[in-house]
N, C-alpha and C. Protein backbone atom coordinates (compact mmCIF):
# COMPACT_ATOMS: atom_id res chain seq x y z
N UNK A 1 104.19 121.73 62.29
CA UNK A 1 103.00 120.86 62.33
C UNK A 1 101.86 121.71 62.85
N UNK A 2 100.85 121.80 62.27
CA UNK A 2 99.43 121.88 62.43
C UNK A 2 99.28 122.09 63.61
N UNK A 3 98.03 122.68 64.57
CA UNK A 3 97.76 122.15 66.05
C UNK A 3 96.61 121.10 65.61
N UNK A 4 96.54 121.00 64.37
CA UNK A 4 94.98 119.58 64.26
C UNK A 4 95.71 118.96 64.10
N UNK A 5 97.34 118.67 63.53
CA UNK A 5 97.87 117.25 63.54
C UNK A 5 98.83 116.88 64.28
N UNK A 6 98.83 118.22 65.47
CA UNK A 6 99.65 117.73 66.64
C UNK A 6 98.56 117.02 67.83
N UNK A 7 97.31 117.44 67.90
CA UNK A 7 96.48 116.71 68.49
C UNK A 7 95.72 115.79 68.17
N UNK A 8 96.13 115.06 66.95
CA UNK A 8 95.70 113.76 66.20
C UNK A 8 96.96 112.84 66.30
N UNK A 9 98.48 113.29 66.68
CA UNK A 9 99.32 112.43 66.62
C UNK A 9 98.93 112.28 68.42
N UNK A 10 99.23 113.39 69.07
CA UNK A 10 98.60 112.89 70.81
C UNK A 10 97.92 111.78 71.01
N UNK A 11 96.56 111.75 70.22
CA UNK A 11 95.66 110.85 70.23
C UNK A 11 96.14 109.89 70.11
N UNK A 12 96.93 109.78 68.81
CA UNK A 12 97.02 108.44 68.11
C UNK A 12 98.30 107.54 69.10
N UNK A 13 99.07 108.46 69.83
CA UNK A 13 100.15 108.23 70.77
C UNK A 13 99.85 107.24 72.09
N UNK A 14 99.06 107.87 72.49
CA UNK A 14 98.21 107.70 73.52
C UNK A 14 96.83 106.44 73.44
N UNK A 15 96.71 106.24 72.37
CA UNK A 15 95.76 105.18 71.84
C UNK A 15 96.86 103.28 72.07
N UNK A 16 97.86 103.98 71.17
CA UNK A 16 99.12 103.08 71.02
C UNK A 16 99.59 102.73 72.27
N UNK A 17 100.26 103.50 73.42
CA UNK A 17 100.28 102.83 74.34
C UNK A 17 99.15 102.22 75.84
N UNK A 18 98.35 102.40 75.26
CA UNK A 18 97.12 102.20 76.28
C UNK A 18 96.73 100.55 75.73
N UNK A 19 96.62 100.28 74.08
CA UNK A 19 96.78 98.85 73.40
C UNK A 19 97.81 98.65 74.03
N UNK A 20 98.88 98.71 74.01
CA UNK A 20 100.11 98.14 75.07
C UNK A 20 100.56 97.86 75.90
N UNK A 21 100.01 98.65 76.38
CA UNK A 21 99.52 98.27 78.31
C UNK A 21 100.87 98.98 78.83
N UNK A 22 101.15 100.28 78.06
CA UNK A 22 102.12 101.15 78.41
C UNK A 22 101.48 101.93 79.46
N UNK A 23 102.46 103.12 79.81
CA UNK A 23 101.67 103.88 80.91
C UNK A 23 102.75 103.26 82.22
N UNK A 24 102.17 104.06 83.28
CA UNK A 24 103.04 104.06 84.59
C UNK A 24 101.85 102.92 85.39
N UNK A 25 102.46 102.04 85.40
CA UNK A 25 101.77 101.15 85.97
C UNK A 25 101.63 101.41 88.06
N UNK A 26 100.23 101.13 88.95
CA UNK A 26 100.04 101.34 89.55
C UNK A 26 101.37 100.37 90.27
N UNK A 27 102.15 100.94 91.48
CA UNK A 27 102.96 99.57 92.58
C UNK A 27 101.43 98.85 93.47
N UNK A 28 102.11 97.68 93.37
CA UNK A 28 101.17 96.75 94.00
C UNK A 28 101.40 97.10 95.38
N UNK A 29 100.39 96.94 96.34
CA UNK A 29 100.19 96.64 97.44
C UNK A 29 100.75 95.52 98.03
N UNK A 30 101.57 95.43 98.40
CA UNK A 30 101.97 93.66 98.91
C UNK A 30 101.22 93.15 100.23
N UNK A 31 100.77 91.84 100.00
CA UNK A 31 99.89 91.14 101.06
C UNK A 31 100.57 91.07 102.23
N UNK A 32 99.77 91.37 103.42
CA UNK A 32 100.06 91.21 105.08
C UNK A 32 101.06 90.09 104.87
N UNK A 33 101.58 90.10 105.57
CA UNK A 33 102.50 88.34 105.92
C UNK A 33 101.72 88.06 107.61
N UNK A 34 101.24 86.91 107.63
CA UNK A 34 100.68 86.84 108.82
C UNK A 34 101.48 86.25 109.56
N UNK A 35 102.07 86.76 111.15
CA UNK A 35 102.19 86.52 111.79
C UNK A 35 102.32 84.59 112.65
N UNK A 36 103.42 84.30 112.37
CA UNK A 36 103.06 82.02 112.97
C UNK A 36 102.41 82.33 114.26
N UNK A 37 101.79 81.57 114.34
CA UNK A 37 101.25 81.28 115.81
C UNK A 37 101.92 80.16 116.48
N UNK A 38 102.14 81.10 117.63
CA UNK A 38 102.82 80.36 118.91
C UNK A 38 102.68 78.96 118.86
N UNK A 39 103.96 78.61 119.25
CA UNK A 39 103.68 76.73 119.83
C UNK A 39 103.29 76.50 120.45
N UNK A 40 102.75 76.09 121.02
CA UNK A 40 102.10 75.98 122.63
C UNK A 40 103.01 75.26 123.27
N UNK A 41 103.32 75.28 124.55
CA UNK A 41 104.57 74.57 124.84
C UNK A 41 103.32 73.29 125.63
N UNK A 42 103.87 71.99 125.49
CA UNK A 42 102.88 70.51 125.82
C UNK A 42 103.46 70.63 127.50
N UNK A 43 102.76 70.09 127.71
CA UNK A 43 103.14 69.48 129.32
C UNK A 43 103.59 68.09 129.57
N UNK A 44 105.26 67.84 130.02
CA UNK A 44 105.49 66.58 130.11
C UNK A 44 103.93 65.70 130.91
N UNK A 45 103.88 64.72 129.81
CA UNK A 45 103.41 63.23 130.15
C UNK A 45 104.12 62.35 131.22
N UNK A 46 104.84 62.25 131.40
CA UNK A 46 106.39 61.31 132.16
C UNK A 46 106.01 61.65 133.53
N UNK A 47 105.42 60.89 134.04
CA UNK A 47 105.47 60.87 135.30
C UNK A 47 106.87 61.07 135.91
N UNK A 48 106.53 61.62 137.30
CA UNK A 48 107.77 61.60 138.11
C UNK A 48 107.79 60.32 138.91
N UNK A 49 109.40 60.15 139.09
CA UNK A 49 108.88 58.95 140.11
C UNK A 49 109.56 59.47 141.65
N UNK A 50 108.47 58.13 142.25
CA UNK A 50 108.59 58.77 144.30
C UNK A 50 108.57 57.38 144.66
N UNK A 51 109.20 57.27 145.41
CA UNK A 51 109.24 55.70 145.86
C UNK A 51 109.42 54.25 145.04
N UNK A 52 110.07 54.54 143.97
CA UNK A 52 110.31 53.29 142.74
C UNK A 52 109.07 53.32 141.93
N UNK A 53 108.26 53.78 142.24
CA UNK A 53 106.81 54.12 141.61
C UNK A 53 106.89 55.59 140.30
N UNK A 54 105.73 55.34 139.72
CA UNK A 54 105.50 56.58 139.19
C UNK A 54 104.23 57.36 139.54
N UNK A 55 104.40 58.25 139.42
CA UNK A 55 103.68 59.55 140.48
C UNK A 55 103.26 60.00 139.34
N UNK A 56 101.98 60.54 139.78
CA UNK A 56 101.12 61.65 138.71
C UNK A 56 100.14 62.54 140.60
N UNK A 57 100.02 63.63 140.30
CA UNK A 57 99.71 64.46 140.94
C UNK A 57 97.78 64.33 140.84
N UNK A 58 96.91 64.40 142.07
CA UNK A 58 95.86 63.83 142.01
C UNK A 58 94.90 65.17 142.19
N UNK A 59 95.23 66.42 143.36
CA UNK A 59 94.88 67.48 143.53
C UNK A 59 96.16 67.96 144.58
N UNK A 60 95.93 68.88 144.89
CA UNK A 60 97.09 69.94 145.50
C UNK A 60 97.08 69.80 147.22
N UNK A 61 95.65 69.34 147.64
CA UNK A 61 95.56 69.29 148.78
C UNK A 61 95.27 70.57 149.83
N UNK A 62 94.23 70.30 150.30
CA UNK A 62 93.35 71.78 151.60
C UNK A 62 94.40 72.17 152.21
N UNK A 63 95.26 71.47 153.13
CA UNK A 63 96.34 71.48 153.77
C UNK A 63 97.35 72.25 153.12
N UNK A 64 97.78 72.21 151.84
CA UNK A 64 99.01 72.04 151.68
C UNK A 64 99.90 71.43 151.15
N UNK A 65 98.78 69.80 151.37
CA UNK A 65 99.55 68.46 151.49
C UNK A 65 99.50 67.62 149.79
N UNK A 66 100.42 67.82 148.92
CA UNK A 66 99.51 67.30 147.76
C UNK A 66 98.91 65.65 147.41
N UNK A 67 98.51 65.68 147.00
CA UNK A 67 97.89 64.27 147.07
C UNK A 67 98.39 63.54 145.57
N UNK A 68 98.95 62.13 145.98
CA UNK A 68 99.86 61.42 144.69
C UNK A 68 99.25 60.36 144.50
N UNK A 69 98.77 59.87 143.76
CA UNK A 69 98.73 58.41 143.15
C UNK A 69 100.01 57.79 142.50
N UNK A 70 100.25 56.74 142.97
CA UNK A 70 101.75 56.12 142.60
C UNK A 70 101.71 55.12 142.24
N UNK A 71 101.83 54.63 141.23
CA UNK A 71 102.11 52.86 140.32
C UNK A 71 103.42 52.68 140.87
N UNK A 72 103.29 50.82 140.59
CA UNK A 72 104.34 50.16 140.98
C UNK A 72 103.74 48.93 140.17
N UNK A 73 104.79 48.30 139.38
CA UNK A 73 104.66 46.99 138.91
C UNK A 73 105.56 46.31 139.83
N UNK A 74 104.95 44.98 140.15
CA UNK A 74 105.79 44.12 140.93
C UNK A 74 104.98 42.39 140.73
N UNK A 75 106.14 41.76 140.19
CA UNK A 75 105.35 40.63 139.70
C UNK A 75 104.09 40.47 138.28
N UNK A 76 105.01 41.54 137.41
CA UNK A 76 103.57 41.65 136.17
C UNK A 76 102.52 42.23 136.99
N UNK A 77 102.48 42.31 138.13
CA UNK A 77 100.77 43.26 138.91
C UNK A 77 100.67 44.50 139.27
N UNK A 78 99.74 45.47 138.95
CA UNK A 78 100.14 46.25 138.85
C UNK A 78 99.17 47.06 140.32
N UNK A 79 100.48 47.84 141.22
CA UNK A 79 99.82 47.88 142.48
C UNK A 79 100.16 49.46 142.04
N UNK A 80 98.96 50.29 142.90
CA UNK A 80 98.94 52.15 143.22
C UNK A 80 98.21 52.10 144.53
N UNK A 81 99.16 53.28 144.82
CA UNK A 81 98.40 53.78 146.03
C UNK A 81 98.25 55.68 146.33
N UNK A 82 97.51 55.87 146.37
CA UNK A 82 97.60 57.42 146.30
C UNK A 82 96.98 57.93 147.53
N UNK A 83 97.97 59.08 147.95
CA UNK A 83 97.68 59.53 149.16
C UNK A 83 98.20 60.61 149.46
N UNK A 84 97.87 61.37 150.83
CA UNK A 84 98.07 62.71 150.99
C UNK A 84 99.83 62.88 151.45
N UNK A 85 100.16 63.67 150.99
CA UNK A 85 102.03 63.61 151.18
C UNK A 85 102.35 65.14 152.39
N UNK A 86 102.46 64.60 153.85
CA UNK A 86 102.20 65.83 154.73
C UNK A 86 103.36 66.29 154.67
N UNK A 87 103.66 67.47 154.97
CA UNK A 87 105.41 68.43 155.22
C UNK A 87 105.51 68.39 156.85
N UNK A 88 106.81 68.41 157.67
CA UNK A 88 106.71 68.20 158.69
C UNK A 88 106.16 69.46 159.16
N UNK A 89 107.14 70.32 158.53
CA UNK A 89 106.63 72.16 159.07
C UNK A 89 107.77 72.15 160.82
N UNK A 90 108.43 71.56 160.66
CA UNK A 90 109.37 71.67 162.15
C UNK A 90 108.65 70.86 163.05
N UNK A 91 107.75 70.25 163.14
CA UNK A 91 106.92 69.22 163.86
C UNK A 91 107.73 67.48 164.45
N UNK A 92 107.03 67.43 165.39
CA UNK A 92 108.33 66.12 165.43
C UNK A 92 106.75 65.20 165.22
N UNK A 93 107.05 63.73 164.47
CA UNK A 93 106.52 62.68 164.37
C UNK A 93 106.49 61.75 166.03
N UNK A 94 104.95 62.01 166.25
CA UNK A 94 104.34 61.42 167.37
C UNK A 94 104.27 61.90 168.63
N UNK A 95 105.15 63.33 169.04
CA UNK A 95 104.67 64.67 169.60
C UNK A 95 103.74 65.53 169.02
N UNK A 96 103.85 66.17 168.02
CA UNK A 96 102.93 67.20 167.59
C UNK A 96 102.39 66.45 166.30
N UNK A 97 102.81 65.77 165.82
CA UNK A 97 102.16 65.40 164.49
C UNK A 97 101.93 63.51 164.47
N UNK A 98 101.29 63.24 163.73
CA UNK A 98 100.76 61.46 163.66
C UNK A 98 101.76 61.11 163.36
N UNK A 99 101.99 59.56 163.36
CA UNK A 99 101.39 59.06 164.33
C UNK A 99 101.55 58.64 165.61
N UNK A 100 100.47 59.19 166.32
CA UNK A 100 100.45 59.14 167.80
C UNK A 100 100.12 58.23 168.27
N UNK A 101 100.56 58.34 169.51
CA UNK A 101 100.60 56.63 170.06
C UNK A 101 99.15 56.29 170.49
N UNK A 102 98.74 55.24 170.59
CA UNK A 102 97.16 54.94 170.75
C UNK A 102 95.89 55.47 169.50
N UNK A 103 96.52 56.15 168.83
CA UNK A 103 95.47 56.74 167.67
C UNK A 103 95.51 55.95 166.54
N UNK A 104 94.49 55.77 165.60
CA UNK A 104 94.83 55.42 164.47
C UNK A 104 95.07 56.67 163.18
N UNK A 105 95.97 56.56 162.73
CA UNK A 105 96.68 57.06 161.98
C UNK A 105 96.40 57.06 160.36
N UNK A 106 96.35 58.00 159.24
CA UNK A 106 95.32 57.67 157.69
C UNK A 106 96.22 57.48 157.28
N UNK A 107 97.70 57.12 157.49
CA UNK A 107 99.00 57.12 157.25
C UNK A 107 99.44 57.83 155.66
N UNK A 108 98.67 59.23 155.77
CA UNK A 108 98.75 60.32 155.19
C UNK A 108 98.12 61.41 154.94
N UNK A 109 97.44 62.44 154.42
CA UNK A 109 96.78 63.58 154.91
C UNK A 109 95.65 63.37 154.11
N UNK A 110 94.42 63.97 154.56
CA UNK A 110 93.26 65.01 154.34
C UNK A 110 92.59 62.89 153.62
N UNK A 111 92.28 62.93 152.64
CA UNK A 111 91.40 61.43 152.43
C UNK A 111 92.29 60.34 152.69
N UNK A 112 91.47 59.26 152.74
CA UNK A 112 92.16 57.87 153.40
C UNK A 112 93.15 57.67 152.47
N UNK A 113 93.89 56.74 152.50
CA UNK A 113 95.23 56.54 151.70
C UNK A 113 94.61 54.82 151.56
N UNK A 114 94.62 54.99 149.59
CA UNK A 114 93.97 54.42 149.10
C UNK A 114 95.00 53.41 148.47
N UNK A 115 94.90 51.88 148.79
CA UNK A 115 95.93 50.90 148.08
C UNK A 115 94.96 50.12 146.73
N UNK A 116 95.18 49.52 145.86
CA UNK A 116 94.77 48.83 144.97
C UNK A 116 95.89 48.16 144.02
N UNK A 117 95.57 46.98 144.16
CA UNK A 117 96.12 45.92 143.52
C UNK A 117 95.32 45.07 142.65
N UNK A 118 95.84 44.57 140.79
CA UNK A 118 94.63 43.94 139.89
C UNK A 118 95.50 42.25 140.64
N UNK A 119 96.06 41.52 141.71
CA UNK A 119 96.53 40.69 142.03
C UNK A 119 96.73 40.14 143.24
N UNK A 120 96.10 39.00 143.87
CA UNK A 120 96.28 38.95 145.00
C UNK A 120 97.50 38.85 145.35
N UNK A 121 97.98 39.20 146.46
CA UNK A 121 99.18 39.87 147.63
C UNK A 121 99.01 39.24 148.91
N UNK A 122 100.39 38.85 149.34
CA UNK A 122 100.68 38.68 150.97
C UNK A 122 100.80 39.98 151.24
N UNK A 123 100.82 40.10 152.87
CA UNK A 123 101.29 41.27 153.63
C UNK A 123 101.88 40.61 154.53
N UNK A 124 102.83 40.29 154.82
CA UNK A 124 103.71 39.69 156.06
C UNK A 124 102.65 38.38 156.37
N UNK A 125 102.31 37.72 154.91
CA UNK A 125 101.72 36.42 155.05
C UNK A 125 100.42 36.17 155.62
N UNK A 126 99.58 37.67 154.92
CA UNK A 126 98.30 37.79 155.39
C UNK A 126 98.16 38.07 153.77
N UNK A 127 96.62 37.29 153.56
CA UNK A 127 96.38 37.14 152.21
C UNK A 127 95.40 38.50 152.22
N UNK A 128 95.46 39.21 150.43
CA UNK A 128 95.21 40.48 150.53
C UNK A 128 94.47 40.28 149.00
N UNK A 129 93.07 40.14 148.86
CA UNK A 129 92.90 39.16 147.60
C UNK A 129 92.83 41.03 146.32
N UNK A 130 92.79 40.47 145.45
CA UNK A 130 92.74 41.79 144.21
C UNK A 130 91.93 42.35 144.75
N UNK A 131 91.87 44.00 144.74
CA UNK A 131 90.83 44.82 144.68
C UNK A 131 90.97 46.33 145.81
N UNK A 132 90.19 46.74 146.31
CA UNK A 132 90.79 48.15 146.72
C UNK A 132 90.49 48.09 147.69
N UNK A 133 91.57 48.80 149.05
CA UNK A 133 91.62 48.91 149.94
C UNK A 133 91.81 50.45 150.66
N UNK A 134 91.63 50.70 152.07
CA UNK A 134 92.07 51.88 152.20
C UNK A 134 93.42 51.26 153.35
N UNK A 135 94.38 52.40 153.32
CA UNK A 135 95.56 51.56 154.65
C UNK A 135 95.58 52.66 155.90
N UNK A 136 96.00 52.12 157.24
CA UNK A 136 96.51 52.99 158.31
C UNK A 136 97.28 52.59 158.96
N UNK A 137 97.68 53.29 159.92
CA UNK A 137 98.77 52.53 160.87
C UNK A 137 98.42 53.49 162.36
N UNK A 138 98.76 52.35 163.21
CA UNK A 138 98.36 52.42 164.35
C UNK A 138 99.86 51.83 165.87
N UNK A 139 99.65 52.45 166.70
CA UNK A 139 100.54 51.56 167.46
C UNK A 139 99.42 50.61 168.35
N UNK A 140 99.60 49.10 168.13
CA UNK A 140 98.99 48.23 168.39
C UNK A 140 99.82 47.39 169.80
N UNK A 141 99.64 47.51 170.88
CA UNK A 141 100.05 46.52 172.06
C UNK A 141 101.71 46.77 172.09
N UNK A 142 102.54 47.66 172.12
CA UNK A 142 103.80 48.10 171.85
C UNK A 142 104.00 47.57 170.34
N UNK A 143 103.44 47.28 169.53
CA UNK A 143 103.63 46.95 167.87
C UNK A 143 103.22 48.40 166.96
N UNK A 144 104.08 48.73 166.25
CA UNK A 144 103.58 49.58 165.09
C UNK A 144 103.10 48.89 163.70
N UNK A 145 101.57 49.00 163.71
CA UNK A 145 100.80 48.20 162.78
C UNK A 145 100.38 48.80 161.19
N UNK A 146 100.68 48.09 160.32
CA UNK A 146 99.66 48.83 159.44
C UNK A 146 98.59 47.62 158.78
N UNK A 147 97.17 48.36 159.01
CA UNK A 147 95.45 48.27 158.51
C UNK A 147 95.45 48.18 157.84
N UNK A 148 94.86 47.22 157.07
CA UNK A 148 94.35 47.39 155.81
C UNK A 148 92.76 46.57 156.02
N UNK A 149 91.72 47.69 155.40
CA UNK A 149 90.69 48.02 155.68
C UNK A 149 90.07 48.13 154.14
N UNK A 150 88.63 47.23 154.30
CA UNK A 150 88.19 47.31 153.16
C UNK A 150 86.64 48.18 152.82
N UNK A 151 86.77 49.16 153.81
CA UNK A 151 86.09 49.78 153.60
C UNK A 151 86.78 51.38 152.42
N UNK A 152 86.53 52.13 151.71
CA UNK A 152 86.94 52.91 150.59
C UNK A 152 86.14 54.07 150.51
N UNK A 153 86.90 55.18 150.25
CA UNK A 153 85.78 56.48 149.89
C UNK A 153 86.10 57.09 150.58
N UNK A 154 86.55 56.94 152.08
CA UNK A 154 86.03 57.85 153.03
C UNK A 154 87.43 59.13 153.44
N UNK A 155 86.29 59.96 154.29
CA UNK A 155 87.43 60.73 154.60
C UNK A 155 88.51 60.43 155.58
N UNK A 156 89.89 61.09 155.38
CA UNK A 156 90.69 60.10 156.84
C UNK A 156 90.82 60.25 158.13
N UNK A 157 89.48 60.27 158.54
CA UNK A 157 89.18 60.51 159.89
C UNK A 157 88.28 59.52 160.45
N UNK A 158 87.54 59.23 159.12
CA UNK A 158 86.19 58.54 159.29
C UNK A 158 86.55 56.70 159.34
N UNK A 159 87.74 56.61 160.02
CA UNK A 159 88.24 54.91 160.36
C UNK A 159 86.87 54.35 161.20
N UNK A 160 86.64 53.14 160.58
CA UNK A 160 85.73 52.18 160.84
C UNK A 160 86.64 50.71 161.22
N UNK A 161 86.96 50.27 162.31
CA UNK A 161 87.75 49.09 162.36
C UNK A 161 86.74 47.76 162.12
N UNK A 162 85.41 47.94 162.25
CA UNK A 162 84.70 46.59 161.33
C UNK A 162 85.10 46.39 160.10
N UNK A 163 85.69 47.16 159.32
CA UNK A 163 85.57 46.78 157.98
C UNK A 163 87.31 46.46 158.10
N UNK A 164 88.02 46.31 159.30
CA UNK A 164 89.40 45.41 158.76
C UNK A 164 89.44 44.35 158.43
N UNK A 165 90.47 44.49 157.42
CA UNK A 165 90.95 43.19 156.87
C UNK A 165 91.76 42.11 157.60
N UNK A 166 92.92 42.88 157.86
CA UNK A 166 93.88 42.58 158.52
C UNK A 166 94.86 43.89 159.30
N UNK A 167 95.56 43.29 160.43
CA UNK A 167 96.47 44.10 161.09
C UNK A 167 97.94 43.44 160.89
N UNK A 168 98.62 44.54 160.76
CA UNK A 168 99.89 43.86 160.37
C UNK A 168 101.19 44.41 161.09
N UNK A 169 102.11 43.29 161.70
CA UNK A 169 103.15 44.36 162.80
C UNK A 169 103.73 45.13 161.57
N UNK A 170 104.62 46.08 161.85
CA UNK A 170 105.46 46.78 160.94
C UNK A 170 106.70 46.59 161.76
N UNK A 171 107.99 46.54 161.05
CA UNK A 171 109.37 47.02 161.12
C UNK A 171 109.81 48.37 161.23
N UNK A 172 109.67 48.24 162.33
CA UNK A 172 110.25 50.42 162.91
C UNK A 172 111.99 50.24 163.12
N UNK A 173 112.32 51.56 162.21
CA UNK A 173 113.99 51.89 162.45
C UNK A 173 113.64 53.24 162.39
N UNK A 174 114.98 53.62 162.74
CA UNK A 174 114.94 55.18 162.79
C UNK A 174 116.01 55.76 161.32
N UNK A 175 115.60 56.71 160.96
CA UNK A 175 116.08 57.40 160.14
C UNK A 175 117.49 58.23 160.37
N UNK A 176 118.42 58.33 159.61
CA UNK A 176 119.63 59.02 160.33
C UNK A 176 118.95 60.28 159.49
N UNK A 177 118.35 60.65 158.33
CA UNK A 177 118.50 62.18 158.01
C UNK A 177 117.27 62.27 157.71
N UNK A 178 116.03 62.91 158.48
CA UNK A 178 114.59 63.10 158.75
C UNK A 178 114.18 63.00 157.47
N UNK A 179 113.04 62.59 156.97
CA UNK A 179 112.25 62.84 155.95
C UNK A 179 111.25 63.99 155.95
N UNK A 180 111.27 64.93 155.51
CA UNK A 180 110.66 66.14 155.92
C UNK A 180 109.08 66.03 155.30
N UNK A 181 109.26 64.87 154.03
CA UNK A 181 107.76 64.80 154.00
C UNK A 181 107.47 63.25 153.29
N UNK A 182 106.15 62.45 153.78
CA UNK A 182 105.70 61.32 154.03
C UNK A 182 106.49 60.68 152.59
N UNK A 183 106.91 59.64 152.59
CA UNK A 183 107.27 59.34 151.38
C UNK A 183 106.50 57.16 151.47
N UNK A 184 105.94 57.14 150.83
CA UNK A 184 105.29 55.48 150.58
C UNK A 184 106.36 55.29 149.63
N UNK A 185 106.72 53.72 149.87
CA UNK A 185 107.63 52.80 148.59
C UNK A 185 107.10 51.60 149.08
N UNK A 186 107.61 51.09 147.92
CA UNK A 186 107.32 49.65 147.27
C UNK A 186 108.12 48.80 146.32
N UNK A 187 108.34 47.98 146.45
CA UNK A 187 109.54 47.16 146.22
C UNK A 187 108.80 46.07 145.61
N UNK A 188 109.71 45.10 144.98
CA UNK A 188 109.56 43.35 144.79
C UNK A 188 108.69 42.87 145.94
N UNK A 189 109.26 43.32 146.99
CA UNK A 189 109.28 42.46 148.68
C UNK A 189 108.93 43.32 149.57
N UNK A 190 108.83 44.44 149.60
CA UNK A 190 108.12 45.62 150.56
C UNK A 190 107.65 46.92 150.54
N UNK A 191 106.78 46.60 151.15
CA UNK A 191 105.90 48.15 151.72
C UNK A 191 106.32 48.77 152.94
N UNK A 192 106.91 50.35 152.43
CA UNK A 192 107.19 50.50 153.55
C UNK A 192 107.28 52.53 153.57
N UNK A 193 107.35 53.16 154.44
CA UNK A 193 106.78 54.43 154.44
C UNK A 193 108.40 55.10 155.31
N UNK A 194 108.63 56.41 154.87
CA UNK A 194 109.26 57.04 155.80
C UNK A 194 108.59 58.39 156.44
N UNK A 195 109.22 58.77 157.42
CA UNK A 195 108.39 60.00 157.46
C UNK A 195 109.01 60.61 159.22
N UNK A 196 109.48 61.70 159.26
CA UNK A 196 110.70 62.52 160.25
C UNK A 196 111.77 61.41 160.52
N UNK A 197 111.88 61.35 161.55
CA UNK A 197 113.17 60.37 161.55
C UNK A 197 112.92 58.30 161.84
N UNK A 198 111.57 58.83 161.27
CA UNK A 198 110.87 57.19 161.39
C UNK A 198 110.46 56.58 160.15
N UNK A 199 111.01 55.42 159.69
CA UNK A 199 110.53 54.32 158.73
C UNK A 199 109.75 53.05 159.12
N UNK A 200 108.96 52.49 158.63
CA UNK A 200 108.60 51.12 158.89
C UNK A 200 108.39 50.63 157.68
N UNK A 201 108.75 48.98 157.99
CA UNK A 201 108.45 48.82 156.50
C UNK A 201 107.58 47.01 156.89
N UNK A 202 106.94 46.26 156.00
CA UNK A 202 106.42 44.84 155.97
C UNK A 202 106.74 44.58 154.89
N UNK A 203 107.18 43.06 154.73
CA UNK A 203 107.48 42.15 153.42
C UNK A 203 105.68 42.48 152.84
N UNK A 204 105.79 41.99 151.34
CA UNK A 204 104.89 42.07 150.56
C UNK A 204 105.21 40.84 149.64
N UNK A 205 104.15 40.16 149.45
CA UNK A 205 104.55 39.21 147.91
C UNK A 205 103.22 39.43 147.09
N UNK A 206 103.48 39.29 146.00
CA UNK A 206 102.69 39.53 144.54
C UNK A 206 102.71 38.49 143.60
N UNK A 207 100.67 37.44 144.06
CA UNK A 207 101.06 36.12 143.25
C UNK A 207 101.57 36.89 141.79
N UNK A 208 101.57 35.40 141.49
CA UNK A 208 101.68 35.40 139.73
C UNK A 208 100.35 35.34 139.05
């Protein structure tokens, strides 16, 4: 063959597979695979519960001491009280730490310890009409009392006894295994607090 008709069949070779889409085709690049993004892990909703109540955490507390708001249904009504929760720290209750005798007491740490009920309430048969209160306890005439005071807001130092409501004896027993830190409950029928090797508690009723 010719070299003019060996470089006319080239051509014509080369024409043919290029219409064909012959040839060494380029490898594709294959696309990134992107990376899932993290789950985020949720934060239980579910309250804890402390005292038959459910607890949600309010701030952490200056002290130490964290501060709880606690629901309680009792009677369809729905009662909370949130307050500062102290640690003993090796302290004995009414030597080194509240409550002391003759003092009034926020009957929990750093702001007043705040009760609210959407229902009027007895307290050991003292009427307690809907709405918000702050509480304390005091030793009253050899009686261990708890205040309820309708003054609100304040810090728990800043006790005003004009604005009581009522004083109420409390039921003092002693604890066989210390409570190392303040614990409030609430029942059908009572309010009542533990805290080192001391409990008190008062009946409660919740109209309808």
């Amino acid at each position: 063959m010719s070299p003019r008709n060996f470089s006319f069949c080239a051509f014509l070779l080369a024409f043919v597979l290029v219409a064909c889409g012959g040839g060494i085709a380029e490898e594709a690049t294959p696309e990134p695979v992107a990376e899932p993004e993290p789950v985020a892990e949720q934060a239980s909703s579910t309250p804890a519960m402390l005292g038959g109540g459910k607890a949600t955490e309010v701030h952490p507390g200056q002290g130490g001491s964290p501060h709880v708001k606690v629901d309680w249904m009792v009677n369809d009504g729905n009662i909370s009280i949130t307050y500062g929760r102290p640690l003993l720290k090796n302290r004995v209750v009414g030597e080194s730490v509240e409550p002391m005798d003759g003092r009034v007491w926020r009957l929990g740490a750093d702001e007043a310890t705040t009760l609210v009920t959407d229902k009027d309430m007895m307290i050991r048969g003292n009427h307690v009409p809907a709405g918000e209160y702050t509480l304390w306890a005091a030793h009253m005439g050899g009686e261990f009392h708890l205040i309820v005071n309708e003054q609100t807001g304040q810090w728990g130092t800043n006790y005003d006894a004009s604005h009581d409501l009522h004083h109420v004896a409390m039921d003092v027993e002693e604890l066989g295994t210390p409570a190392d830190q303040l614990t409030l409950s609430v029942t059908t029928d009572m309010l009542k607090f533990e805290w080192g090797t001391m409990t008190a508690s008062v009946p409660i009723m919740v109209h309808d």
